[in-house]
PDB file of N, CA and C in Angstrom:
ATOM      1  N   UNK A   1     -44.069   9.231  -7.940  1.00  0.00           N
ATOM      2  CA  UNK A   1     -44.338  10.539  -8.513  1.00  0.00           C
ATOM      3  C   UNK A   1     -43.058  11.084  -9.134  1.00  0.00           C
ATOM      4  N   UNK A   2     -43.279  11.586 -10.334  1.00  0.00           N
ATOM      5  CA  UNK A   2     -42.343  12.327 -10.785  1.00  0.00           C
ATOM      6  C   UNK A   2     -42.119  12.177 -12.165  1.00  0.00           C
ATOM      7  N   UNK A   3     -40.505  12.089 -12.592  1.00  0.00           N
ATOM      8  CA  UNK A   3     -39.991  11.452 -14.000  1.00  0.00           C
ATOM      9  C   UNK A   3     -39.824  10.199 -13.704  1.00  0.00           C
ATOM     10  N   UNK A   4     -40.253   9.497 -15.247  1.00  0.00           N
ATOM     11  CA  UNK A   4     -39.959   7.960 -15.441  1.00  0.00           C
ATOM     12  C   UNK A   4     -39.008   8.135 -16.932  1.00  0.00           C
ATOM     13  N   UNK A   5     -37.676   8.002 -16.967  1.00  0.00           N
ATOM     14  CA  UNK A   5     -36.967   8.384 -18.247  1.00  0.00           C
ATOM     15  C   UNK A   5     -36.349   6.687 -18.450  1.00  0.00           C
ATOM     16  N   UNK A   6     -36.978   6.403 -19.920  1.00  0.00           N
ATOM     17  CA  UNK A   6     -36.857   5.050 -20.305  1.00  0.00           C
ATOM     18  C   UNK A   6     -36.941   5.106 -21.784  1.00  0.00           C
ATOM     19  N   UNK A   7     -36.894   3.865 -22.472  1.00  0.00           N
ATOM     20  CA  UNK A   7     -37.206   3.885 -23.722  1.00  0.00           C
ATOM     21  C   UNK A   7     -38.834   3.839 -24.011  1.00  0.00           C
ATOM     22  N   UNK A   8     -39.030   2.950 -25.201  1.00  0.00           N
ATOM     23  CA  UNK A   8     -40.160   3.008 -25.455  1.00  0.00           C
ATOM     24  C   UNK A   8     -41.239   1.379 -24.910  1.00  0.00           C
ATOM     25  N   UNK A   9     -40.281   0.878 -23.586  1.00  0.00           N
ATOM     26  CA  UNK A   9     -41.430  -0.027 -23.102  1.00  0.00           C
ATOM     27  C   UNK A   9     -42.681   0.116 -22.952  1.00  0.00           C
ATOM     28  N   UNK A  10     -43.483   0.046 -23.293  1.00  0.00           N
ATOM     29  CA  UNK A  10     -45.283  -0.101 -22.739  1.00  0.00           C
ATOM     30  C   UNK A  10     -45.421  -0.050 -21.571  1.00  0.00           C
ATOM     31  N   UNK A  11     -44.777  -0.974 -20.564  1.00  0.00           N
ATOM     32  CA  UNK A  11     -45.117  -1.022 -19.062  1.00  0.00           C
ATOM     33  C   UNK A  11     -45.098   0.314 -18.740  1.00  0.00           C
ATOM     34  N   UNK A  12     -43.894   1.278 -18.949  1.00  0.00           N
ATOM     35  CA  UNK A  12     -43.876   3.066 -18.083  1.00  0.00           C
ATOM     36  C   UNK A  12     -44.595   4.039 -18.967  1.00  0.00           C
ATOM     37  N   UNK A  13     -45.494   3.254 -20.395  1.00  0.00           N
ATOM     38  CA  UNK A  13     -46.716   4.180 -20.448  1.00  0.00           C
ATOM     39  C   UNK A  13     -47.582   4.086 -20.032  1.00  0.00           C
ATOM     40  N   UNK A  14     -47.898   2.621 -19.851  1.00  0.00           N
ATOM     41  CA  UNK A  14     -49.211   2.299 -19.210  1.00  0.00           C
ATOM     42  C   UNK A  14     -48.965   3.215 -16.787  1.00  0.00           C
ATOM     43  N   UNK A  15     -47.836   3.438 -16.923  1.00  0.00           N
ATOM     44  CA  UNK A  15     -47.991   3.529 -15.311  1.00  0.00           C
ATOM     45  C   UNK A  15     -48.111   5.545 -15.508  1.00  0.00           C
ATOM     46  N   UNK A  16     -47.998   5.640 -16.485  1.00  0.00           N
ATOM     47  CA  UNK A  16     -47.588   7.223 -17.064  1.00  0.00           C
ATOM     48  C   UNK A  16     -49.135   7.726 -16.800  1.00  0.00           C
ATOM     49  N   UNK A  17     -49.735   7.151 -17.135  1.00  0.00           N
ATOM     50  CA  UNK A  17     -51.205   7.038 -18.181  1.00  0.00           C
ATOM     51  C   UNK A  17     -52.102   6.652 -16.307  1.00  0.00           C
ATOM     52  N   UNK A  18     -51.784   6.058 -15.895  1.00  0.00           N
ATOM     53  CA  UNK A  18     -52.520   5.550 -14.995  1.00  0.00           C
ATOM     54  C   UNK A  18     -52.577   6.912 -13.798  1.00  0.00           C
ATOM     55  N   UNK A  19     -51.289   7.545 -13.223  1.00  0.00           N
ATOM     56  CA  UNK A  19     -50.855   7.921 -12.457  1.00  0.00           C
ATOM     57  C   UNK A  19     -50.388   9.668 -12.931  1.00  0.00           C
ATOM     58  N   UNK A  20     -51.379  10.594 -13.061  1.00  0.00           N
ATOM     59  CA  UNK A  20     -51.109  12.246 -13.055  1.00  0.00           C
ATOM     60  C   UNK A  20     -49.543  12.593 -12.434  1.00  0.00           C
ATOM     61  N   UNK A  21     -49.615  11.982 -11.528  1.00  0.00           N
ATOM     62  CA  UNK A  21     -48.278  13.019 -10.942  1.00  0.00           C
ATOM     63  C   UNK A  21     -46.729  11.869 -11.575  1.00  0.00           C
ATOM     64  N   UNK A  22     -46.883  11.244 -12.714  1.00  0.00           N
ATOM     65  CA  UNK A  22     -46.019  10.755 -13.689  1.00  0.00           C
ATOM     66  C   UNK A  22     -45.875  11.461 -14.892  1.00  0.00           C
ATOM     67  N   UNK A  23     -44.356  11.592 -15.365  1.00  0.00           N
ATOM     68  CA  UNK A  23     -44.463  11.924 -16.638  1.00  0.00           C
ATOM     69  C   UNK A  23     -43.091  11.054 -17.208  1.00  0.00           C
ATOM     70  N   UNK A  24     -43.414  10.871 -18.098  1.00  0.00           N
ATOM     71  CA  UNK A  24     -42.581   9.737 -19.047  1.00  0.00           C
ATOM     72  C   UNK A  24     -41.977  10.479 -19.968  1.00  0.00           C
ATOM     73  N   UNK A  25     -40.788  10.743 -20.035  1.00  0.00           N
ATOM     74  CA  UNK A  25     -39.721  11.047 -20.766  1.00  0.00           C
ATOM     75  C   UNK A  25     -38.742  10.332 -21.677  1.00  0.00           C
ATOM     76  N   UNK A  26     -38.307  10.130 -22.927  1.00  0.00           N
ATOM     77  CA  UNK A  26     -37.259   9.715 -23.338  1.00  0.00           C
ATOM     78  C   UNK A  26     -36.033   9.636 -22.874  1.00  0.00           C
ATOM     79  N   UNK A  27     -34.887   9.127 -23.165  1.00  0.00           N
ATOM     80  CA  UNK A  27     -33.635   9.095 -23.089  1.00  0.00           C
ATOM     81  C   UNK A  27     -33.249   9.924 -24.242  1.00  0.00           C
ATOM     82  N   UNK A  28     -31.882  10.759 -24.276  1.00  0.00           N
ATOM     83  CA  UNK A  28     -31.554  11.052 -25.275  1.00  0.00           C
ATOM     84  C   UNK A  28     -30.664  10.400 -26.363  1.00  0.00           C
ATOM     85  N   UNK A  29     -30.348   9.120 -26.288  1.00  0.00           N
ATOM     86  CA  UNK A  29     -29.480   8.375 -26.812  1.00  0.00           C
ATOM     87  C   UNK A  29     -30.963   7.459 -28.202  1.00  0.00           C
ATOM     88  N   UNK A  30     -31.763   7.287 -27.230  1.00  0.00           N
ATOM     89  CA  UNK A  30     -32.729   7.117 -28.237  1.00  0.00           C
ATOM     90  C   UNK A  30     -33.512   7.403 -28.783  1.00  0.00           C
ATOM     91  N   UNK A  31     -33.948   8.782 -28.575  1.00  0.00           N
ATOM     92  CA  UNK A  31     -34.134   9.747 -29.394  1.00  0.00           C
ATOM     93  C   UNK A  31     -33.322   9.775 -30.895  1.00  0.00           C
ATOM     94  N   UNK A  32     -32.100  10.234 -30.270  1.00  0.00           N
ATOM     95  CA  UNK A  32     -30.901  10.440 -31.058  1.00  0.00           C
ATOM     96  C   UNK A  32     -31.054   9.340 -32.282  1.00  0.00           C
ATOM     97  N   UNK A  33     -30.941   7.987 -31.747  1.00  0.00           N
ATOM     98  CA  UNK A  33     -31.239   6.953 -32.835  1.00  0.00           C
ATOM     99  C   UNK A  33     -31.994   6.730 -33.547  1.00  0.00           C
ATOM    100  N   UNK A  34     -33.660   7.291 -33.361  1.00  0.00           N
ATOM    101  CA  UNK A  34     -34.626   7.208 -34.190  1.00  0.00           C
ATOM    102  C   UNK A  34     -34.303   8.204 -35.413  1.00  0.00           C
ATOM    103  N   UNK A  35     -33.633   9.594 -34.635  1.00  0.00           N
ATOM    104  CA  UNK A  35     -33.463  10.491 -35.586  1.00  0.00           C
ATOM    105  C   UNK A  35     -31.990   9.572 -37.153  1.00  0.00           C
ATOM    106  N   UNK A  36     -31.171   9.134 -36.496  1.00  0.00           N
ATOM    107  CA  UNK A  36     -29.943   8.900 -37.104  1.00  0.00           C
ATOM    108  C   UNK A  36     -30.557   8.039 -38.378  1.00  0.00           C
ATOM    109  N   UNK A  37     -31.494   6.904 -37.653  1.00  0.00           N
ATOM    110  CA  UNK A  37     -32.312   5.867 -38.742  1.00  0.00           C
ATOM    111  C   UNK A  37     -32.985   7.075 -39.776  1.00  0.00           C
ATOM    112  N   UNK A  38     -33.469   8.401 -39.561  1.00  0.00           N
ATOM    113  CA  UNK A  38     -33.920   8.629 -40.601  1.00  0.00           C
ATOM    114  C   UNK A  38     -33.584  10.079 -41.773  1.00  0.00           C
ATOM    115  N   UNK A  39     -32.403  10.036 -41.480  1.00  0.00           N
ATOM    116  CA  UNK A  39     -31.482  10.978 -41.711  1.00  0.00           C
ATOM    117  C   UNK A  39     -31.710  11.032 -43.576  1.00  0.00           C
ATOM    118  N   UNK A  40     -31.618  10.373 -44.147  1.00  0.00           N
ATOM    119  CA  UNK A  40     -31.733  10.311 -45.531  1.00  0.00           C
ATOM    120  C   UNK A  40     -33.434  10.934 -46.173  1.00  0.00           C
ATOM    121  N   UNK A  41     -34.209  10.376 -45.044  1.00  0.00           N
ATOM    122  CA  UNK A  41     -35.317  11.481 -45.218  1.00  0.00           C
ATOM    123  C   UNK A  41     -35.646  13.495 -45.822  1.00  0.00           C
ATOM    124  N   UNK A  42     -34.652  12.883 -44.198  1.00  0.00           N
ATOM    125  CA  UNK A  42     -34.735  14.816 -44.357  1.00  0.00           C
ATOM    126  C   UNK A  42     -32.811  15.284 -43.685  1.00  0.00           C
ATOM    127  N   UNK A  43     -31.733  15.210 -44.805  1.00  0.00           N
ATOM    128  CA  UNK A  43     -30.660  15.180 -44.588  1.00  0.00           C
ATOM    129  C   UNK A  43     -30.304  16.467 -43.684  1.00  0.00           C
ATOM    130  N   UNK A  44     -30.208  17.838 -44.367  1.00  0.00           N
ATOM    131  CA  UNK A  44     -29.850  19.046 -43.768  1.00  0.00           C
ATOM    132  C   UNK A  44     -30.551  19.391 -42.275  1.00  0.00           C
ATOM    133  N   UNK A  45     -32.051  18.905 -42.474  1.00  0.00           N
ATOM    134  CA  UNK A  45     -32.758  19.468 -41.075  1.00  0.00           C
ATOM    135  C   UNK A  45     -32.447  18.444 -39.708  1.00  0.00           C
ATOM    136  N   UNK A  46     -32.174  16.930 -40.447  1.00  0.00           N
ATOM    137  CA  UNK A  46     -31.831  16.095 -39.040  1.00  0.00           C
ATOM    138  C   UNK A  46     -30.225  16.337 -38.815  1.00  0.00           C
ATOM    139  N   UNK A  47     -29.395  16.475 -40.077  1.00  0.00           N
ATOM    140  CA  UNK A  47     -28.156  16.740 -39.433  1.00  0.00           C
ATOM    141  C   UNK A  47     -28.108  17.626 -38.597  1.00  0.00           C
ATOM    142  N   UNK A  48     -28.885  18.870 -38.425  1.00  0.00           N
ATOM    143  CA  UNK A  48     -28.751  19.760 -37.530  1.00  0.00           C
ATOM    144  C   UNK A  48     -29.424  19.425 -36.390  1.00  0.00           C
ATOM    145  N   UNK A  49     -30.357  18.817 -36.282  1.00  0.00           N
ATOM    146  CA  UNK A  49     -30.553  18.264 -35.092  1.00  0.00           C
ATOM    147  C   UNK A  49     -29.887  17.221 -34.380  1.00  0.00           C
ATOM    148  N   UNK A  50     -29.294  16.793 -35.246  1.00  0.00           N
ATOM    149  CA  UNK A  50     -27.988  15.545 -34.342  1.00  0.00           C
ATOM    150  C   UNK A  50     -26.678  16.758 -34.270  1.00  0.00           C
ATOM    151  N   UNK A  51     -26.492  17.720 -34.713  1.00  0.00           N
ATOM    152  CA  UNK A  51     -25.170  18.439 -33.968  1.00  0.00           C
ATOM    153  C   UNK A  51     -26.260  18.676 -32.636  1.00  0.00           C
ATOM    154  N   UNK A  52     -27.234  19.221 -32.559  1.00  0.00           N
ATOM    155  CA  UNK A  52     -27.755  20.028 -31.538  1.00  0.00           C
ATOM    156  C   UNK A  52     -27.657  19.081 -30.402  1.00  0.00           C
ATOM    157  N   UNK A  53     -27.965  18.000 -30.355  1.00  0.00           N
ATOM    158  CA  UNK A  53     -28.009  16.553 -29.486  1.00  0.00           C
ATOM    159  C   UNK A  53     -26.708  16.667 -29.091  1.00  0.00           C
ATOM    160  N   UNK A  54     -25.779  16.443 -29.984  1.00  0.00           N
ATOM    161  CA  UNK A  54     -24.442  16.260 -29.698  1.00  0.00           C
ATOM    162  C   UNK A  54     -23.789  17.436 -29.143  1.00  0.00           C
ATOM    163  N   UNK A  55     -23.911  19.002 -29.192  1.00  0.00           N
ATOM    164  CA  UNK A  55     -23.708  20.028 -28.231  1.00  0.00           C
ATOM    165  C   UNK A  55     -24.203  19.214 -26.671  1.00  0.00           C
ATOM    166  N   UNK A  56     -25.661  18.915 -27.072  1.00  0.00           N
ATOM    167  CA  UNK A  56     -25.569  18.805 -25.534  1.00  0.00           C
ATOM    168  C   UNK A  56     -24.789  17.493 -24.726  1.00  0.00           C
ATOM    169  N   UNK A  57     -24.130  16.935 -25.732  1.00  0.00           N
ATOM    170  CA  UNK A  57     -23.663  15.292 -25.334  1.00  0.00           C
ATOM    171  C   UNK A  57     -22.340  15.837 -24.929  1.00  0.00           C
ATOM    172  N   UNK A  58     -21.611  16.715 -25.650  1.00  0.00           N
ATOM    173  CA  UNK A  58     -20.079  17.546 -25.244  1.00  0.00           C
ATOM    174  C   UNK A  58     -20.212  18.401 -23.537  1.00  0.00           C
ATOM    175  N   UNK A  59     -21.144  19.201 -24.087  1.00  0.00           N
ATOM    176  CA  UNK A  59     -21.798  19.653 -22.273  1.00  0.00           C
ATOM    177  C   UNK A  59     -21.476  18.633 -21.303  1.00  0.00           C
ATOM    178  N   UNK A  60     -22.649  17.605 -21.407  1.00  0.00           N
ATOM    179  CA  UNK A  60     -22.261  16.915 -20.329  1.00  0.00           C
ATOM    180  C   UNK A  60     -20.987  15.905 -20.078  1.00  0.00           C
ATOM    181  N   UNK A  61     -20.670  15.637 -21.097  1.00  0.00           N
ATOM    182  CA  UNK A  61     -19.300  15.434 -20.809  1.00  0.00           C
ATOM    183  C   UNK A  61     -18.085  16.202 -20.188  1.00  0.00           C
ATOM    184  N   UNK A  62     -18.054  17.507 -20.072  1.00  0.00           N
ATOM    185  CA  UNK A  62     -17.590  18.333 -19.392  1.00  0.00           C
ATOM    186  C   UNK A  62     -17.522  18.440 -18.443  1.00  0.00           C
ATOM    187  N   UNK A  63     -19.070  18.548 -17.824  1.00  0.00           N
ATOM    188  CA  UNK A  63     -19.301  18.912 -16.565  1.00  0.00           C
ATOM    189  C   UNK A  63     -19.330  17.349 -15.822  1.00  0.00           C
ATOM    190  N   UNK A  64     -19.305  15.974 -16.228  1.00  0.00           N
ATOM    191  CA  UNK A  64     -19.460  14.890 -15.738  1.00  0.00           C
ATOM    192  C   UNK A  64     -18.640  15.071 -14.882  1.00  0.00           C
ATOM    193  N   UNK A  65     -16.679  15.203 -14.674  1.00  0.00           N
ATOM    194  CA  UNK A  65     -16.105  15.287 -14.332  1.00  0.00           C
ATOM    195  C   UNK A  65     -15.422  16.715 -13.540  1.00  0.00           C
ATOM    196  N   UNK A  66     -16.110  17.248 -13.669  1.00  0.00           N
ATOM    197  CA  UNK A  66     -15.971  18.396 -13.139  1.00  0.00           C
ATOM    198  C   UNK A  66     -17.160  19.171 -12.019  1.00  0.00           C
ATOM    199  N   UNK A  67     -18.399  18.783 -11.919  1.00  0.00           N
ATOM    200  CA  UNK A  67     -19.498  19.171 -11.070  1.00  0.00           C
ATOM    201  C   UNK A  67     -20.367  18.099 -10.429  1.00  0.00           C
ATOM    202  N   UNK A  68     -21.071  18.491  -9.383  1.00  0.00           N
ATOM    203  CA  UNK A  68     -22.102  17.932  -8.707  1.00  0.00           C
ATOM    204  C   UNK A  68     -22.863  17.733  -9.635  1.00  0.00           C
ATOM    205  N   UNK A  69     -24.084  16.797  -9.337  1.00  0.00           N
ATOM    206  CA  UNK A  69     -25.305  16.336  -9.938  1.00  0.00           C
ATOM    207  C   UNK A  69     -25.904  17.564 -10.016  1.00  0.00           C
ATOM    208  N   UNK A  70     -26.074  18.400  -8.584  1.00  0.00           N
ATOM    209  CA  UNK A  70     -26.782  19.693  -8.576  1.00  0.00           C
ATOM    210  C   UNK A  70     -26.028  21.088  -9.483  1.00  0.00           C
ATOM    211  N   UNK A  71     -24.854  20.899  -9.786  1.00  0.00           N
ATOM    212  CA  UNK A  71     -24.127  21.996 -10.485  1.00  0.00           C
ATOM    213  C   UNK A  71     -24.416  21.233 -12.125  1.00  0.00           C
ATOM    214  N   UNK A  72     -24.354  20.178 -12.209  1.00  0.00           N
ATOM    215  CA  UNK A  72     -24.736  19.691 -13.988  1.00  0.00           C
ATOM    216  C   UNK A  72     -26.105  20.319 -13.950  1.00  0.00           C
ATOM    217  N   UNK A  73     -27.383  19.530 -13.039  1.00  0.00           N
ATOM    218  CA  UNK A  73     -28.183  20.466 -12.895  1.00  0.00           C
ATOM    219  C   UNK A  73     -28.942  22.110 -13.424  1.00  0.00           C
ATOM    220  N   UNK A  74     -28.092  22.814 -12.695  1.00  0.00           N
ATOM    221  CA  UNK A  74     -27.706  23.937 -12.894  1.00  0.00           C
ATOM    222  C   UNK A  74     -26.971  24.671 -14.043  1.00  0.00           C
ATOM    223  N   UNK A  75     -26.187  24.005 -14.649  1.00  0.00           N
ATOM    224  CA  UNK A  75     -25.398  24.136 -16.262  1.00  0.00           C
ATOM    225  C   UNK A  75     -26.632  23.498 -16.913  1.00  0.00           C
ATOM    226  N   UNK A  76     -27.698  23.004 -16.836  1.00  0.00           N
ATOM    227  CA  UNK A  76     -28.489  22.110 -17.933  1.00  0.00           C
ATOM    228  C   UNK A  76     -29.129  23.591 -18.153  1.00  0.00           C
ATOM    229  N   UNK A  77     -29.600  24.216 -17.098  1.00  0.00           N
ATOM    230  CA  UNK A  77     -30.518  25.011 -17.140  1.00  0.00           C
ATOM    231  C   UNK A  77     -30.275  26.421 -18.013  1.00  0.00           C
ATOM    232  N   UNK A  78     -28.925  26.677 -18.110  1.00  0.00           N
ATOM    233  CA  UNK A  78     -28.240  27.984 -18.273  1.00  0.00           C
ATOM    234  C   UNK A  78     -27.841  27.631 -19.431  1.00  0.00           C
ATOM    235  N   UNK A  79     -27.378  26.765 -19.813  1.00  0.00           N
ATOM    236  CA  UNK A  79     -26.943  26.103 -21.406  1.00  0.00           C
ATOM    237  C   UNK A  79     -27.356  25.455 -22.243  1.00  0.00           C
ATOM    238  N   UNK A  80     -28.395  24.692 -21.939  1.00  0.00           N
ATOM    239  CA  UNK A  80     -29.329  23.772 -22.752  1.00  0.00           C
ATOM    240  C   UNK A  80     -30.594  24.407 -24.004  1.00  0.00           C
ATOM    241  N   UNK A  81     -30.776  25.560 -22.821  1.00  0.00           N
ATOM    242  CA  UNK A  81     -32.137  26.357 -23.953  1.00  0.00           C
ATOM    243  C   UNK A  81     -32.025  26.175 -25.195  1.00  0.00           C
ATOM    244  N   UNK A  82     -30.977  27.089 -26.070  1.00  0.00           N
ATOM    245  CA  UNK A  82     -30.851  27.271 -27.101  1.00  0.00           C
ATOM    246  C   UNK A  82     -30.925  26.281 -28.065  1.00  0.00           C
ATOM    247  N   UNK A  83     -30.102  25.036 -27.183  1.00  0.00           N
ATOM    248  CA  UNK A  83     -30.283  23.971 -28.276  1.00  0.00           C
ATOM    249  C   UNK A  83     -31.305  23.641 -28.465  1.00  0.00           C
ATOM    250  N   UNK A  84     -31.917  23.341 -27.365  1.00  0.00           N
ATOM    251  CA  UNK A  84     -33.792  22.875 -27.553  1.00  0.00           C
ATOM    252  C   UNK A  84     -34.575  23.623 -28.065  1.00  0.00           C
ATOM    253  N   UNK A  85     -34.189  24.578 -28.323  1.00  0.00           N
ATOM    254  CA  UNK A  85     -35.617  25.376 -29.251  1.00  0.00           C
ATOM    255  C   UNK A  85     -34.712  24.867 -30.051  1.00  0.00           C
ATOM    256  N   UNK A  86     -33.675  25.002 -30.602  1.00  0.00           N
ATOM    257  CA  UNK A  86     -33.781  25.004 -31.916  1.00  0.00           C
ATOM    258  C   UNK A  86     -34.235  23.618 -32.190  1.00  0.00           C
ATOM    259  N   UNK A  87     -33.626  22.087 -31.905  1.00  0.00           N
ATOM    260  CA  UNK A  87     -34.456  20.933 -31.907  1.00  0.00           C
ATOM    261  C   UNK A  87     -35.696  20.862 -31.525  1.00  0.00           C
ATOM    262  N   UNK A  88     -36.654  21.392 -30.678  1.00  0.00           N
ATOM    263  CA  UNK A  88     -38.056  21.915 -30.898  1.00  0.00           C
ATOM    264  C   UNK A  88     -38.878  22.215 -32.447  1.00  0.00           C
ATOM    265  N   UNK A  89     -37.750  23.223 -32.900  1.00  0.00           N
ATOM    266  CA  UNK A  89     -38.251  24.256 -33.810  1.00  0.00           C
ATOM    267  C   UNK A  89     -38.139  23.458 -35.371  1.00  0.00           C
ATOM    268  N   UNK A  90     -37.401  22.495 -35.054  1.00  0.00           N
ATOM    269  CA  UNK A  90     -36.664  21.243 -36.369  1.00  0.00           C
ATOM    270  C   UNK A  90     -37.500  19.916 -36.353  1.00  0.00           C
ATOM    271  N   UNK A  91     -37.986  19.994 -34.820  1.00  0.00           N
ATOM    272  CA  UNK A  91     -39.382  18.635 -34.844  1.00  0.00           C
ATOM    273  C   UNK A  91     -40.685  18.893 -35.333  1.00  0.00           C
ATOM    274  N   UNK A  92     -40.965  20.434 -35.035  1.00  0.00           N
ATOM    275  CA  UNK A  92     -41.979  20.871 -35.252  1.00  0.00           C
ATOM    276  C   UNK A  92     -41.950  20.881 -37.136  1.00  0.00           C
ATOM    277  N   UNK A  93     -41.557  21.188 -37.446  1.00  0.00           N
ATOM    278  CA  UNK A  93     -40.876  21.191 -39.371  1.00  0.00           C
ATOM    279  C   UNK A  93     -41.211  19.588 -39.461  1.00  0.00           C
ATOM    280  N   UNK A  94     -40.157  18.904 -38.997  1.00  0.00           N
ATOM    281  CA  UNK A  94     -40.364  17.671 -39.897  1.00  0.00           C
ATOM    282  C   UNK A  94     -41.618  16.975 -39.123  1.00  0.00           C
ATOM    283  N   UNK A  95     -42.267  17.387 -38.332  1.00  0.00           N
ATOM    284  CA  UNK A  95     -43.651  16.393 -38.281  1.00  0.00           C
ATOM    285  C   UNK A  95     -44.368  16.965 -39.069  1.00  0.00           C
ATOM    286  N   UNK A  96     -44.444  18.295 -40.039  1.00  0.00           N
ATOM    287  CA  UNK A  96     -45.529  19.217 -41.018  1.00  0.00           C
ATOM    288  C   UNK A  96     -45.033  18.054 -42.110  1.00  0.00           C
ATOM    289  N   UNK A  97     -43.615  17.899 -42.218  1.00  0.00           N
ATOM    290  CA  UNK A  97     -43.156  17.512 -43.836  1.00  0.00           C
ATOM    291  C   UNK A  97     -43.272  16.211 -43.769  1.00  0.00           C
ATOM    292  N   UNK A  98     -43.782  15.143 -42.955  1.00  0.00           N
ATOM    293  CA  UNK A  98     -42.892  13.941 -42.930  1.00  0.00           C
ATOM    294  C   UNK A  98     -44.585  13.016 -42.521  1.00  0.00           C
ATOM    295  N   UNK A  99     -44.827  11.799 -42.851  1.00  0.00           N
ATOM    296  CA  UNK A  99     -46.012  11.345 -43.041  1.00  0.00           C
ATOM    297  C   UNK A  99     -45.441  10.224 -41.544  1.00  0.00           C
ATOM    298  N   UNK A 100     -46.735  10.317 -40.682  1.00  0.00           N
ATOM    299  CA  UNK A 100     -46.642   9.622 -39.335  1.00  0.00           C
ATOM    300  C   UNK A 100     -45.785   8.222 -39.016  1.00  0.00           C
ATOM    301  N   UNK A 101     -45.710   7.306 -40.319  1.00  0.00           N
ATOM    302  CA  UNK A 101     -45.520   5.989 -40.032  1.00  0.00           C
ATOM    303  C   UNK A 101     -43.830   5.651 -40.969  1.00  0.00           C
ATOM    304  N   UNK A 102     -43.484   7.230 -41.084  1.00  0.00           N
ATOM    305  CA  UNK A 102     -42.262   7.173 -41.640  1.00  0.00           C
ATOM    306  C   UNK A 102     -41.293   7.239 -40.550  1.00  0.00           C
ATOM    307  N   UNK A 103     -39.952   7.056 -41.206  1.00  0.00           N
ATOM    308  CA  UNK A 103     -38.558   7.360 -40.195  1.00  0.00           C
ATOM    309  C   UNK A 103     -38.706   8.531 -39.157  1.00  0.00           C
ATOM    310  N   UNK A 104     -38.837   9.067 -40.030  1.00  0.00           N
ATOM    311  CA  UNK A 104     -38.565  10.698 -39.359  1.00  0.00           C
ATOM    312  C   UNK A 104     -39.732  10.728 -38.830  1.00  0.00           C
ATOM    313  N   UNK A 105     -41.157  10.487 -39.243  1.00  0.00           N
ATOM    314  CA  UNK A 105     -42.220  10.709 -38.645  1.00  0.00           C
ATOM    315  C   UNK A 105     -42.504  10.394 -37.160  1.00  0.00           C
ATOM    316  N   UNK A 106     -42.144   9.260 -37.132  1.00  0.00           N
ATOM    317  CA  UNK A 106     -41.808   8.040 -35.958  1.00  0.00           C
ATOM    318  C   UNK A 106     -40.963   8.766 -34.955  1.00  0.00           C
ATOM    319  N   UNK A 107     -39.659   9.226 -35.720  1.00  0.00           N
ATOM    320  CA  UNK A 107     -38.820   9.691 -34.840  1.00  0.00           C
ATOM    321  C   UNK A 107     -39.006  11.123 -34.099  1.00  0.00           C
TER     322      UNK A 107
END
C-alpha cells in the first residue's frame, strides 16, 4: 500500500491498476527528460517549466545535507507549492496546445 515512484515500466502500472490503496507516481528526473526532449515544441512555456523543476532540484539539494528525511519532508511541504502550480498550470496549457502523440504531448 501506498506510493510506487518509478519510471514508466508496465509491471508498477499493471500492480497500480490492480491494487486501490496504490498510486504510481513519476520520478522527477524523468519527467524532467520527457519535458527537455520537447523543448523546441513549445520553447518559452517548457523553459519555464524546467527552471520550476530545477528550483525544486536546488531545494533539495540544500536540505540533503542539512535535514532529516522528516525535516526535507516538511520543507517539501512549505516550499514546493508554488512551483507546482505553476508547472500544473504550464501542463495544463501545453496538453490544450500540443497533439497527444507529440513530444510535449507525451511529456
Amino acid at each position: 500500500k501506498g506510493l510506487i515512484q518509478s519510471d514508466g515500466y508496465e509491471a508498477y502500472e499493471s500492480l497500480a491498476k490492480k491494487d486501490e490503496g496504490v498510486t504510481r507516481t513519476a520520478c522527477w528526473a524523468h519527467v524532467r527528460r520527457k519535458f527537455v526532449d520537447a523543448t523546441k515544441e513549445h520553447p518559452k512555456l517548457i523553459g519555464l517549466l524546467l527552471r520550476q523543476i530545477g528550483s525544486l532540484y536546488q531545494w533539495e539539494q540544500l536540505w540533503r545535507e542539512r535535514l532529516s528525511v522528516t525535516g526535507r519532508a516538511e520543507q517539501r511541504q512549505a516550499k514546493f507549492e508554488s512551483h507546482l502550480r505553476i508547472i500544473h498550470a504550464i501542463v495544463k496549457i501545453l496538453a490544450r496546445r500540443s497533439r497527444p502523440k507529440s513530444k510535449s504531448g507525451k511529456a
